[in-house]
C-alpha atoms as a PDB file:
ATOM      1  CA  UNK A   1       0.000   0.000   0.000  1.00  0.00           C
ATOM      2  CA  UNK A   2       0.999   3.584  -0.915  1.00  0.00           C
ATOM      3  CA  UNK A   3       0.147   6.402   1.096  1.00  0.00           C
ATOM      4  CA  UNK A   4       0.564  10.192   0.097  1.00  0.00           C
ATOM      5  CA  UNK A   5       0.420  11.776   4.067  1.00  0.00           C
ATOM      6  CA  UNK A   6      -0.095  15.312   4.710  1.00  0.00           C
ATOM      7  CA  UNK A   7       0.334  17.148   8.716  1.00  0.00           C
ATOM      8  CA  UNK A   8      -0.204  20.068   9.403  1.00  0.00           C
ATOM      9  CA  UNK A   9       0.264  22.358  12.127  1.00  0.00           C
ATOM     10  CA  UNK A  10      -0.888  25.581  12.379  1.00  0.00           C
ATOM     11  CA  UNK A  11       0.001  28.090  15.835  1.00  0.00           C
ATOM     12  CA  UNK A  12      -1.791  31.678  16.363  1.00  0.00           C
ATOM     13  CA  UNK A  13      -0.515  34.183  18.570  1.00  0.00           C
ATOM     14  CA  UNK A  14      -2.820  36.327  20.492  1.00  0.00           C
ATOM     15  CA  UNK A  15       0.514  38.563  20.635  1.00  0.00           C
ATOM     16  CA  UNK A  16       3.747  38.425  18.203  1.00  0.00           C
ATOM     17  CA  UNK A  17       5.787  35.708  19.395  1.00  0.00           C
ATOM     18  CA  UNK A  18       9.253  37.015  19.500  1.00  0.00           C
ATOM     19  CA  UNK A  19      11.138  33.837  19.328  1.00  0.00           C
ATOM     20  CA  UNK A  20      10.765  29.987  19.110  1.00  0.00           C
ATOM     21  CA  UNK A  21      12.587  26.933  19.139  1.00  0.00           C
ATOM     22  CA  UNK A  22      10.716  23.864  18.806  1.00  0.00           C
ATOM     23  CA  UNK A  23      11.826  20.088  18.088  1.00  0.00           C
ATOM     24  CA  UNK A  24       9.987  18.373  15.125  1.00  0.00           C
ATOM     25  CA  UNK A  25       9.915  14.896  14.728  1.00  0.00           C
ATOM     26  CA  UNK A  26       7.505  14.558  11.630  1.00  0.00           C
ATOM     27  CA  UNK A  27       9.600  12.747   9.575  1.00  0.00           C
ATOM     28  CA  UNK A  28       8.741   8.757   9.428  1.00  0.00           C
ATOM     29  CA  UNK A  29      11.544   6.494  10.626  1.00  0.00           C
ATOM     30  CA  UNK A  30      12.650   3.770   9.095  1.00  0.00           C
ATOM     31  CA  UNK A  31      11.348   0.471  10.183  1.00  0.00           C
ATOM     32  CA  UNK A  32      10.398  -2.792   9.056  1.00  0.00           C
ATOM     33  CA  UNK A  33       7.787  -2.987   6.545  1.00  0.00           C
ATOM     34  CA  UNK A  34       7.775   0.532   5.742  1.00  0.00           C
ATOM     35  CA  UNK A  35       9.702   2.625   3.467  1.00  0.00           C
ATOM     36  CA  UNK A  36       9.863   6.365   2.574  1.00  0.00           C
ATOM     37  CA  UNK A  37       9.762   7.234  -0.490  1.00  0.00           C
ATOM     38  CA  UNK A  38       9.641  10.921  -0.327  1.00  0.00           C
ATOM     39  CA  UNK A  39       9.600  13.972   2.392  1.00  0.00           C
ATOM     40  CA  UNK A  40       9.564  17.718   2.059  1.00  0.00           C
ATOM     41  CA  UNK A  41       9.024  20.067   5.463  1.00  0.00           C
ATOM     42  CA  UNK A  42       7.972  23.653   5.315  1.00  0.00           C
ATOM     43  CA  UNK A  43       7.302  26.465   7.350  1.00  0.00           C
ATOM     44  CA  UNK A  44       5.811  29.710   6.589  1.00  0.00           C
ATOM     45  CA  UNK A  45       6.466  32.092   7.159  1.00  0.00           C
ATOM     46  CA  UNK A  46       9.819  30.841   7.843  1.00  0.00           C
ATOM     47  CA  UNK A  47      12.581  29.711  10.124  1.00  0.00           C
ATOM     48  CA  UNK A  48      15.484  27.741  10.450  1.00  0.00           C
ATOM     49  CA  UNK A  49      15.482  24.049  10.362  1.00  0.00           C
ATOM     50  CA  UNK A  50      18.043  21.995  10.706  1.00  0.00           C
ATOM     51  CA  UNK A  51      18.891  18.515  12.179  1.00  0.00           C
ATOM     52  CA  UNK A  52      19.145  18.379  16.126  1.00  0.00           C
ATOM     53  CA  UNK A  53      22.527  17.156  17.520  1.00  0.00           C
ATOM     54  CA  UNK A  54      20.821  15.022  20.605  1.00  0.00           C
ATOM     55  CA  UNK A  55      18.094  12.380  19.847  1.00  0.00           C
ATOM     56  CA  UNK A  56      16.122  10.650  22.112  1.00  0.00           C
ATOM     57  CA  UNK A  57      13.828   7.420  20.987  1.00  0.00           C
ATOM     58  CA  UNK A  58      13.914   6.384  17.743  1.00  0.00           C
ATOM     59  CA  UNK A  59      13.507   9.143  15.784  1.00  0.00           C
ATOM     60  CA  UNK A  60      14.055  12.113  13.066  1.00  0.00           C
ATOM     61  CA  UNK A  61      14.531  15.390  14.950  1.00  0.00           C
ATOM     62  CA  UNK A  62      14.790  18.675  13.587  1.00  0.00           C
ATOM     63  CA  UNK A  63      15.398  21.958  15.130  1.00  0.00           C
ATOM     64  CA  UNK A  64      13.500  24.884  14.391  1.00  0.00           C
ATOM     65  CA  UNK A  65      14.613  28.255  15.294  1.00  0.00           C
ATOM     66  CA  UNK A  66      12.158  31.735  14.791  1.00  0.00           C
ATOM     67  CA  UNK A  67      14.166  34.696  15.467  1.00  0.00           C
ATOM     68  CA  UNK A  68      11.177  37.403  13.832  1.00  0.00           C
ATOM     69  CA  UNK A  69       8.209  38.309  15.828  1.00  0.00           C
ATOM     70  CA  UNK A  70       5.313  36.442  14.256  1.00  0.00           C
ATOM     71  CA  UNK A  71       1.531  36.270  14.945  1.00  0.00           C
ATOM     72  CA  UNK A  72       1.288  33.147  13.257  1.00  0.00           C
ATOM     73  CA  UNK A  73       3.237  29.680  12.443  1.00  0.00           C
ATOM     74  CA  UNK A  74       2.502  27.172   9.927  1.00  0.00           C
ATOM     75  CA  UNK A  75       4.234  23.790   9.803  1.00  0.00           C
ATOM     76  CA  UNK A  76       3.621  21.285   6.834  1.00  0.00           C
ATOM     77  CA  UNK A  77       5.166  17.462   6.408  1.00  0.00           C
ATOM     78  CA  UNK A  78       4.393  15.932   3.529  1.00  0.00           C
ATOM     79  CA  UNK A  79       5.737  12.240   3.123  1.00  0.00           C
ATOM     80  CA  UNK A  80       4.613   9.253   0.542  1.00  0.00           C
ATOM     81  CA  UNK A  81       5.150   5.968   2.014  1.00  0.00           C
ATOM     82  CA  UNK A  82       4.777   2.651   0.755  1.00  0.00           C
ATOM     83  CA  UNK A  83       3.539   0.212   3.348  1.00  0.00           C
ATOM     84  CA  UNK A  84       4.243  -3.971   3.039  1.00  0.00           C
ATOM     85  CA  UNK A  85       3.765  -5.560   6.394  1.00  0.00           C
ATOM     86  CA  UNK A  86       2.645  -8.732   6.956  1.00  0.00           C
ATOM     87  CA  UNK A  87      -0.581  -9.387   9.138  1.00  0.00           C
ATOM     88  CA  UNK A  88       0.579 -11.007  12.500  1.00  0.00           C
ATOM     89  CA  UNK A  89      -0.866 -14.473  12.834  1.00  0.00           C
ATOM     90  CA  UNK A  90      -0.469 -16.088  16.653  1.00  0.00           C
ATOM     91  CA  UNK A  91       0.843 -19.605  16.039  1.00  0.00           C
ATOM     92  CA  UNK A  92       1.716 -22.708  18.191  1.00  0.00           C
ATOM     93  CA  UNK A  93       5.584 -21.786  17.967  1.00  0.00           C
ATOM     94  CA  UNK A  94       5.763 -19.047  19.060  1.00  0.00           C
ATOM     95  CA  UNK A  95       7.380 -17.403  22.446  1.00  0.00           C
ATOM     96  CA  UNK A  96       5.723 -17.560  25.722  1.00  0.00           C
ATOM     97  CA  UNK A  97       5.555 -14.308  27.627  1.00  0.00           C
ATOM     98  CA  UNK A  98       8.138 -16.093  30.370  1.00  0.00           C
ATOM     99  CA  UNK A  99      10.467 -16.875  27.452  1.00  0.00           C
ATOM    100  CA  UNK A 100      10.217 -13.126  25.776  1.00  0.00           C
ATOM    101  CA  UNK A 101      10.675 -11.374  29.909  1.00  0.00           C
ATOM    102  CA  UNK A 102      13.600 -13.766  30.022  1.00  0.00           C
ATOM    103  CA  UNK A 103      15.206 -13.201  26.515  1.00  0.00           C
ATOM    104  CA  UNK A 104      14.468  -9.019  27.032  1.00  0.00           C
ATOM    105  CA  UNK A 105      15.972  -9.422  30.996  1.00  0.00           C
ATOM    106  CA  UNK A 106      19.611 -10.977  29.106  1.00  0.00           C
ATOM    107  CA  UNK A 107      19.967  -8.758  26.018  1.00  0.00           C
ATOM    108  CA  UNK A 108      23.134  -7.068  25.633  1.00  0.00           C
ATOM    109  CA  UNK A 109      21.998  -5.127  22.982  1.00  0.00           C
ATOM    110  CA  UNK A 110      22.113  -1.402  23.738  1.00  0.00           C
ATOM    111  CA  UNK A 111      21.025   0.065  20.748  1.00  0.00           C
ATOM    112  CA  UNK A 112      17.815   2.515  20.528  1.00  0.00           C
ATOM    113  CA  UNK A 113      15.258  -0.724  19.306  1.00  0.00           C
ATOM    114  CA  UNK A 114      17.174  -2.438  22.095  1.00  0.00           C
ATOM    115  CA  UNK A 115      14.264  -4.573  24.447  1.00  0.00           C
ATOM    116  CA  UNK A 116      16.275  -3.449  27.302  1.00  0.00           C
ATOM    117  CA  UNK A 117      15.618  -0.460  26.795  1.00  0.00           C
ATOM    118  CA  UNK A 118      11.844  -0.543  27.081  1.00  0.00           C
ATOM    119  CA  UNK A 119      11.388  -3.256  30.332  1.00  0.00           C
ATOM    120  CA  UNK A 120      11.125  -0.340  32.968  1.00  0.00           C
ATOM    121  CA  UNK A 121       8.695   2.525  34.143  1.00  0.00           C
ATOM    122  CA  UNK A 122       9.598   5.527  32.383  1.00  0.00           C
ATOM    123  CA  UNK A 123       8.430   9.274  33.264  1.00  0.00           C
ATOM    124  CA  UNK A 124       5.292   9.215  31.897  1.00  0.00           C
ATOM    125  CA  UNK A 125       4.304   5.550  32.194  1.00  0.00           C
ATOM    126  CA  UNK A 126       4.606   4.655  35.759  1.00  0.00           C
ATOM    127  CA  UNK A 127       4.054   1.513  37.132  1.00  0.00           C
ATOM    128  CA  UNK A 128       0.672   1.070  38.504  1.00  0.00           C
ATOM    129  CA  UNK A 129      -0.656  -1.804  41.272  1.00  0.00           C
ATOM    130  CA  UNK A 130      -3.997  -1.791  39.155  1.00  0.00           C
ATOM    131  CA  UNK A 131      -3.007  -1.356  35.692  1.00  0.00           C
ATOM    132  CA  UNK A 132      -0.778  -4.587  36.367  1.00  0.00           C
ATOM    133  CA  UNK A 133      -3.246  -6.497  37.903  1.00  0.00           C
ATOM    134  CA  UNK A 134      -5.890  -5.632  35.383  1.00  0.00           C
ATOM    135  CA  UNK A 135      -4.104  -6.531  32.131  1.00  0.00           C
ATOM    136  CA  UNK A 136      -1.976  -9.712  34.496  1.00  0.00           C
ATOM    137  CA  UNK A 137      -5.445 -11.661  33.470  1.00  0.00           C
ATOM    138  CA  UNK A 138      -4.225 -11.759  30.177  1.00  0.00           C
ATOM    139  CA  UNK A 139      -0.711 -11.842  30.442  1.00  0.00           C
ATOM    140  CA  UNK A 140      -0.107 -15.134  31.839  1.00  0.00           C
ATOM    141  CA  UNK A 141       3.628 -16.200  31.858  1.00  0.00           C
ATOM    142  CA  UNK A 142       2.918 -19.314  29.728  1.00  0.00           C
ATOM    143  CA  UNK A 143       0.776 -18.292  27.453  1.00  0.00           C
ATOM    144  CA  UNK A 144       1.889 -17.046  23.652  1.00  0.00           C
ATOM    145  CA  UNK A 145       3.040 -13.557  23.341  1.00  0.00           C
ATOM    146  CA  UNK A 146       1.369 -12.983  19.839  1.00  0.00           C
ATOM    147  CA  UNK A 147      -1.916 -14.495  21.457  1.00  0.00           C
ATOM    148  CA  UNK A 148      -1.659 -12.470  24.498  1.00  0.00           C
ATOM    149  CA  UNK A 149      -1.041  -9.392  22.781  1.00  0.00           C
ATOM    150  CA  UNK A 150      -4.033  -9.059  20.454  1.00  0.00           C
ATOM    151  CA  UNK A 151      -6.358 -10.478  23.767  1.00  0.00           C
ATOM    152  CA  UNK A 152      -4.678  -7.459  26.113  1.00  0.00           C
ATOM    153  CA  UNK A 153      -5.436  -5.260  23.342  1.00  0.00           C
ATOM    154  CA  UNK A 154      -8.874  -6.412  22.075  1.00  0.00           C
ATOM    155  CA  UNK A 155      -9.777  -6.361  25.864  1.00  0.00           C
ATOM    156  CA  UNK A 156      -8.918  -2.179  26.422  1.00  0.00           C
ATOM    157  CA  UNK A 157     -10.833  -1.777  23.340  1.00  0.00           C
ATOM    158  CA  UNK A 158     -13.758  -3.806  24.352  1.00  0.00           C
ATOM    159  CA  UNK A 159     -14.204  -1.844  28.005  1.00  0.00           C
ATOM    160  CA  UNK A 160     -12.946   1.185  27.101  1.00  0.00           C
ATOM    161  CA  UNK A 161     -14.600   4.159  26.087  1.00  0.00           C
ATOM    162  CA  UNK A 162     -13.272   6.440  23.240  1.00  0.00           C
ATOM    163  CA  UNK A 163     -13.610  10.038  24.257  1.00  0.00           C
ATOM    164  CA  UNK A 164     -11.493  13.067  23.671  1.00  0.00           C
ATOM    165  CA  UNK A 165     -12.881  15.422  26.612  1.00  0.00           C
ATOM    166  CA  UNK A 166     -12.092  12.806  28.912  1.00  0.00           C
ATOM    167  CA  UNK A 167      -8.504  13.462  29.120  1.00  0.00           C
ATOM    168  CA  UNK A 168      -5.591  15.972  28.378  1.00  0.00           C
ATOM    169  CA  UNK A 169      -2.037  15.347  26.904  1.00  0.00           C
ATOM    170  CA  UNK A 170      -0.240  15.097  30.527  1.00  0.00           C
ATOM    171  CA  UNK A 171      -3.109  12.558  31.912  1.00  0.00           C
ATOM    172  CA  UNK A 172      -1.308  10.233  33.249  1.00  0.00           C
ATOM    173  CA  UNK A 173      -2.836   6.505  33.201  1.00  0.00           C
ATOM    174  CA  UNK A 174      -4.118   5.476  36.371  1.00  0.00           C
ATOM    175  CA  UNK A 175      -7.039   8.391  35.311  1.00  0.00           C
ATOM    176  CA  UNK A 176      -7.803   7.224  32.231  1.00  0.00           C
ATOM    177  CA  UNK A 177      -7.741   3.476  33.827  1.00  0.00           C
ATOM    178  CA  UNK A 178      -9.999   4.312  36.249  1.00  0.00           C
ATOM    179  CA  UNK A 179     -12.875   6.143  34.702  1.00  0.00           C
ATOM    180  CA  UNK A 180     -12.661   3.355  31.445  1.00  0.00           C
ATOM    181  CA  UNK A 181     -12.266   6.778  29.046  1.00  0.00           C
ATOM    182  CA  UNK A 182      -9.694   8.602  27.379  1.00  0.00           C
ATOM    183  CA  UNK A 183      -7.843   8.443  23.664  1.00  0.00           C
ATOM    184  CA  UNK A 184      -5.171   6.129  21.802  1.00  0.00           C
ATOM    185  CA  UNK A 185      -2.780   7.817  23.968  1.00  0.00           C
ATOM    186  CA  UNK A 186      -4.140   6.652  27.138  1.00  0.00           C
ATOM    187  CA  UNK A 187      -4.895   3.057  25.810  1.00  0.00           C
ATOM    188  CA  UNK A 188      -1.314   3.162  24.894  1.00  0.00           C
ATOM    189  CA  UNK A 189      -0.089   3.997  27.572  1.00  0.00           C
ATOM    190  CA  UNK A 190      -2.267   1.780  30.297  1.00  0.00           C
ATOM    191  CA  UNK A 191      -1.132  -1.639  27.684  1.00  0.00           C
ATOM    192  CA  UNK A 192       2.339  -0.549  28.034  1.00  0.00           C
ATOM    193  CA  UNK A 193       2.151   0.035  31.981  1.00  0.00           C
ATOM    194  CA  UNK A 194       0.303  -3.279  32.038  1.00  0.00           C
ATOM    195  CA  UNK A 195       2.993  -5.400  29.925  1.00  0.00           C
ATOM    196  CA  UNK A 196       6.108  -3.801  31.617  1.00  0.00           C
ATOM    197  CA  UNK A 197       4.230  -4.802  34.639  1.00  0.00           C
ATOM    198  CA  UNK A 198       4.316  -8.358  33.738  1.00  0.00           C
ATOM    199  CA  UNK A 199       8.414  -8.128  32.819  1.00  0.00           C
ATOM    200  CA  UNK A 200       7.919  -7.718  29.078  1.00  0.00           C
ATOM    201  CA  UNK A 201       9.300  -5.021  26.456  1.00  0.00           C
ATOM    202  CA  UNK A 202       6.768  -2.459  24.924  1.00  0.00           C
ATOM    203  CA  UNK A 203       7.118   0.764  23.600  1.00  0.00           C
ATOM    204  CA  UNK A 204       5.393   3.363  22.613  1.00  0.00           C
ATOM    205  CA  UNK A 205       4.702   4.389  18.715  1.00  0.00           C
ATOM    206  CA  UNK A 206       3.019   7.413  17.345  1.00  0.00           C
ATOM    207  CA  UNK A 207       2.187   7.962  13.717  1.00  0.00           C
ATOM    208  CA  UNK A 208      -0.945   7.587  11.767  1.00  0.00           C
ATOM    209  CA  UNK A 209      -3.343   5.362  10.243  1.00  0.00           C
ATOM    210  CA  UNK A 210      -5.191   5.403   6.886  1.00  0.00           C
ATOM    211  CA  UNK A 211      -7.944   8.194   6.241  1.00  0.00           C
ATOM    212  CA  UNK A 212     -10.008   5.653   3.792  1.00  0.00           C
ATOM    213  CA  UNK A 213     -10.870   2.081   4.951  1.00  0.00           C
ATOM    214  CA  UNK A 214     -11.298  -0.296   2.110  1.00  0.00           C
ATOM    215  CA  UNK A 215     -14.724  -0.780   0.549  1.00  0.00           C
ATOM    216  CA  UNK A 216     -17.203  -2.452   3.217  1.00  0.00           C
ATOM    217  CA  UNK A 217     -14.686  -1.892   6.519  1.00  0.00           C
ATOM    218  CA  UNK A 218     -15.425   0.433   9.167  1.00  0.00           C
ATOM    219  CA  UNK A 219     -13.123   3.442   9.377  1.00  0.00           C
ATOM    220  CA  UNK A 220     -11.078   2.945  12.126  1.00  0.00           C
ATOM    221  CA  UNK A 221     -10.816   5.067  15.553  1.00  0.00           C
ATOM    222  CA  UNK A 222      -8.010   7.935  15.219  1.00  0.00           C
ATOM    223  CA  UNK A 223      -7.489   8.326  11.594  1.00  0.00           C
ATOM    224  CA  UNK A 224      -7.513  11.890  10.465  1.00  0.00           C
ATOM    225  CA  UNK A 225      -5.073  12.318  13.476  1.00  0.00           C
ATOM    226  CA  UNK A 226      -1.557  11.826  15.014  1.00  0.00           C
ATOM    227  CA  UNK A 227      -2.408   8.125  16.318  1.00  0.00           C
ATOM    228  CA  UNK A 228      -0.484   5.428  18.948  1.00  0.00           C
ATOM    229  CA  UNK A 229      -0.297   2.257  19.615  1.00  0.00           C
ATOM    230  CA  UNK A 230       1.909  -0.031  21.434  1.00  0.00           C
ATOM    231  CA  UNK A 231       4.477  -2.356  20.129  1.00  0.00           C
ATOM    232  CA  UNK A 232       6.116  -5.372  21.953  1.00  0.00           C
ATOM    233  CA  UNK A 233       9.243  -7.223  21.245  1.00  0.00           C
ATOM    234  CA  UNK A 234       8.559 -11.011  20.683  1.00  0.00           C
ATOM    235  CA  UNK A 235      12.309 -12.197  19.922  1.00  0.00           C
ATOM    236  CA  UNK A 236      14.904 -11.755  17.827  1.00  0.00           C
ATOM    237  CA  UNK A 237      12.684 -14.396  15.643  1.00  0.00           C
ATOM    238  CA  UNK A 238       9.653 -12.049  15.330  1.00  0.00           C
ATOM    239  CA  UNK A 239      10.819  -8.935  16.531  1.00  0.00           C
ATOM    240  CA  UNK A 240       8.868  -6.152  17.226  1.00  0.00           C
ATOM    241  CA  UNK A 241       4.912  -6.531  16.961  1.00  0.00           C
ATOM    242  CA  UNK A 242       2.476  -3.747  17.188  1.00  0.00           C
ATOM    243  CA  UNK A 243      -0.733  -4.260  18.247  1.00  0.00           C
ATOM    244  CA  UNK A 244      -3.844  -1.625  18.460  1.00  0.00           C
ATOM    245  CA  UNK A 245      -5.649  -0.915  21.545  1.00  0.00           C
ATOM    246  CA  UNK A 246      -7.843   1.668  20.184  1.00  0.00           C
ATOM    247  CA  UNK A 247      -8.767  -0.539  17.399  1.00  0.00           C
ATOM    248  CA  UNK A 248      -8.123  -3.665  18.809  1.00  0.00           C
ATOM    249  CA  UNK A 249      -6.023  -4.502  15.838  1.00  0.00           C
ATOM    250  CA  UNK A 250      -2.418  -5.518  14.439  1.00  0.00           C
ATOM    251  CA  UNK A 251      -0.168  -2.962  13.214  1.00  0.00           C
ATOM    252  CA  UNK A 252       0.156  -3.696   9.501  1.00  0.00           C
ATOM    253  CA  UNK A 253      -0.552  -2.151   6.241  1.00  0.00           C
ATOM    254  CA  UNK A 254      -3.047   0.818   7.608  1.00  0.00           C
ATOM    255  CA  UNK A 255      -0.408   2.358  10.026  1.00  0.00           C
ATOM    256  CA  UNK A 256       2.811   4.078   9.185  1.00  0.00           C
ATOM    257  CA  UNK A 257       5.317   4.638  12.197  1.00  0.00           C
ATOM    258  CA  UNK A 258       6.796   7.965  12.812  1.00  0.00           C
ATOM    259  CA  UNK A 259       8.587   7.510  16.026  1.00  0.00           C
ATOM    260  CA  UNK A 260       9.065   4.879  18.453  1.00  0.00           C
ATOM    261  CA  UNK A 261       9.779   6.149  22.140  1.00  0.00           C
ATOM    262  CA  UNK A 262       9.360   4.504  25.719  1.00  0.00           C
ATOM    263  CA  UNK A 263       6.557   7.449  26.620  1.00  0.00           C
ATOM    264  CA  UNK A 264       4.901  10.338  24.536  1.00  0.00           C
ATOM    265  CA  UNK A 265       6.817  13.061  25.661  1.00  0.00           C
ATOM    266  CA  UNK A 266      10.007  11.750  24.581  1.00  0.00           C
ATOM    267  CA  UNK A 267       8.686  11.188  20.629  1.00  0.00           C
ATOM    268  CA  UNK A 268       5.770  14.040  20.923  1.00  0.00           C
ATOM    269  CA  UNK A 269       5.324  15.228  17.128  1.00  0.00           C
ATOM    270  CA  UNK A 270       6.289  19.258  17.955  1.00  0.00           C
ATOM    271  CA  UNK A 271       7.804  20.526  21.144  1.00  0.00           C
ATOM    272  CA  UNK A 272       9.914  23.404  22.410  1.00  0.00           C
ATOM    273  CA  UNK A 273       9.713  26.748  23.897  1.00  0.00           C
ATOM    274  CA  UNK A 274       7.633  29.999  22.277  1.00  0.00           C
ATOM    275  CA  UNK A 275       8.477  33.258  23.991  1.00  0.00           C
ATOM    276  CA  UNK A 276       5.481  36.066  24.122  1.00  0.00           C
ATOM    277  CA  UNK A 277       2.664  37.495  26.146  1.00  0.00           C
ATOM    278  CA  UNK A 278      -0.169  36.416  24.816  1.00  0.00           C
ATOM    279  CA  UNK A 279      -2.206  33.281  24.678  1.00  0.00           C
ATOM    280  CA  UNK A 280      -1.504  30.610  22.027  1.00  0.00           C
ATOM    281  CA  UNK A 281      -4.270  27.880  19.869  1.00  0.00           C
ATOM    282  CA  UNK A 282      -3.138  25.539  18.052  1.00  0.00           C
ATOM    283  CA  UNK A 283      -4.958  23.303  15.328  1.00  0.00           C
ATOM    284  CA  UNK A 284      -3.593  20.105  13.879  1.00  0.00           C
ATOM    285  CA  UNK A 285      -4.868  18.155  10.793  1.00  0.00           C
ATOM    286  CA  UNK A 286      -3.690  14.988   9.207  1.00  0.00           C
ATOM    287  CA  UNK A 287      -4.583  13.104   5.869  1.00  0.00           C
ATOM    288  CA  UNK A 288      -3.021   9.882   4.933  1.00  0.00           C
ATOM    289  CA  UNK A 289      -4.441   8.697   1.714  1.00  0.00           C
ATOM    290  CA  UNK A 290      -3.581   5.894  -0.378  1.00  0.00           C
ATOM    291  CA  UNK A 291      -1.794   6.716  -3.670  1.00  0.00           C
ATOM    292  CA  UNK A 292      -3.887   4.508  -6.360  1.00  0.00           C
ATOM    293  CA  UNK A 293      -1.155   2.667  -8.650  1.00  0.00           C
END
């Protein structure tokens, strides 16, 4: 599948801002079963980008610098992507949970996809008595991780409700968990809490998923927007899977990867600092649409 992706990004000012410097990671990382074919960032009415010496996650950060007092800020990324990734089918080989926590607890890889990397709380995904015990009913130790995965998942989406006044960007998850409400981020999140819980790997990816479903399917939750989902390593064998929880899903041919972090703050889409007086909106819109051959 090819996808022709436009994000955009658009800041007012209530007052000129006299100066910004903001971190962009809109540019889609390279992963398995994706591949970029073409990228072009702009802003207008201008700044300078260029490419930030630290990076944290796995992902493409620019710097942007505005020196000139501006009332407003528009940032565009525009990407085509083809997308080839196979559906994830549970099977009677493969890893238990114990085996995967085990495998993950002796790595001695310390690269940024390392599983390592990705077994403890981080800042914004604490551990949580509840979480844990919640998603432990799925998780048990013997039990195969592809199978467990989509039945953690498939359960959040089941008894959770999608709503996007019930929480903010800094909710963290033991409010979502416990009023049953919230948005991808939030099921994200609690699955992640849940599985690093239970010893296992899991990250956090944010990126998008296709505007269009196919003829006949429903259109899924969180298109027309940034989107996340969770993805847990399963072995050097399989790798890292990505399962759904607002869709209770696989990641495969409708979702494109931008970055891959341990927590949203680390991989959020635009950050930095904006100095001025006056209040600030932003508006964000996102199209992903295939490219017909």
């Amino acid at each position: 599948m090819r996808y022709a992706i436009r994000h955009v990004t658009r800041f007012e000012y209530a007052d000129a801002a006299g100066f910004a410097r903001c971190n962009l990671r809109l540019k889609p990382i390279l992963w398995s079963g994706q591949t970029l074919d073409d990228y072009h960032l702009s802003v207008e009415p201008g700044g300078e980008i260029a490419p930030a010496r630290a990076q944290a996650g796995l992902a493409n950060v620019m710097r942007l610098v505005v020196e000139k007092p501006e009332r407003e800020l528009t940032i565009e990324s525009r990407a085509r992507m083809t997308v080839d990734r196979p559906l994830p089918m549970p099977a009677a080989d493969d890893p238990t949970l114990a085996e995967i926590a085990a495998w993950a607890r002796d790595s001695r890889d310390v690269g940024p996809a390392s599983p390592a990397s990705y077994l403890f709380p981080s800042p914004h995904i604490p551990l949580d008595r509840n979480i844990g015990a919640w998603c432990a009913e799925e998780l048990d130790p013997d039990r195969g991780a592809l199978e467990a995965a989509i039945a953690l998942a498939q359960r959040i989406q089941r008894e959770f409700a999608f709503d996007t006044t019930a929480t903010l960007v800094d909710t963290p998850p033991h409010v979502a968990f416990a009023q049953r409400g919230g948005v991808c981020q939030d099921f994200a999140q609690i699955m992640i809490s849940g599985l690093r819980a239970a010893g296992l790997p899991a990250a956090y990816a944010s990126g998008y998923l296709r505007t269009l479903p196919p003829p006949g399917a429903p259109r899924l939750v969180g298109a027309d927007a940034t989107h996340a989902w969770v993805l847990l390593w399963c072995g050097d064998r399989l790798g890292w899977i990505g399962v759904d929880p607002t869709n209770g899903i696989w990641m495969a041919n409708d979702h494109v990867i931008v970055a891959v972090g341990r927590d949203y703050p680390e991989i959020a889409p635009i950050d930095g600092v904006v100095l001025g007086s006056g209040a600030q909106t932003m508006s964000v819109s996102v199209d992903v649409a295939p490219i017909e051959d």
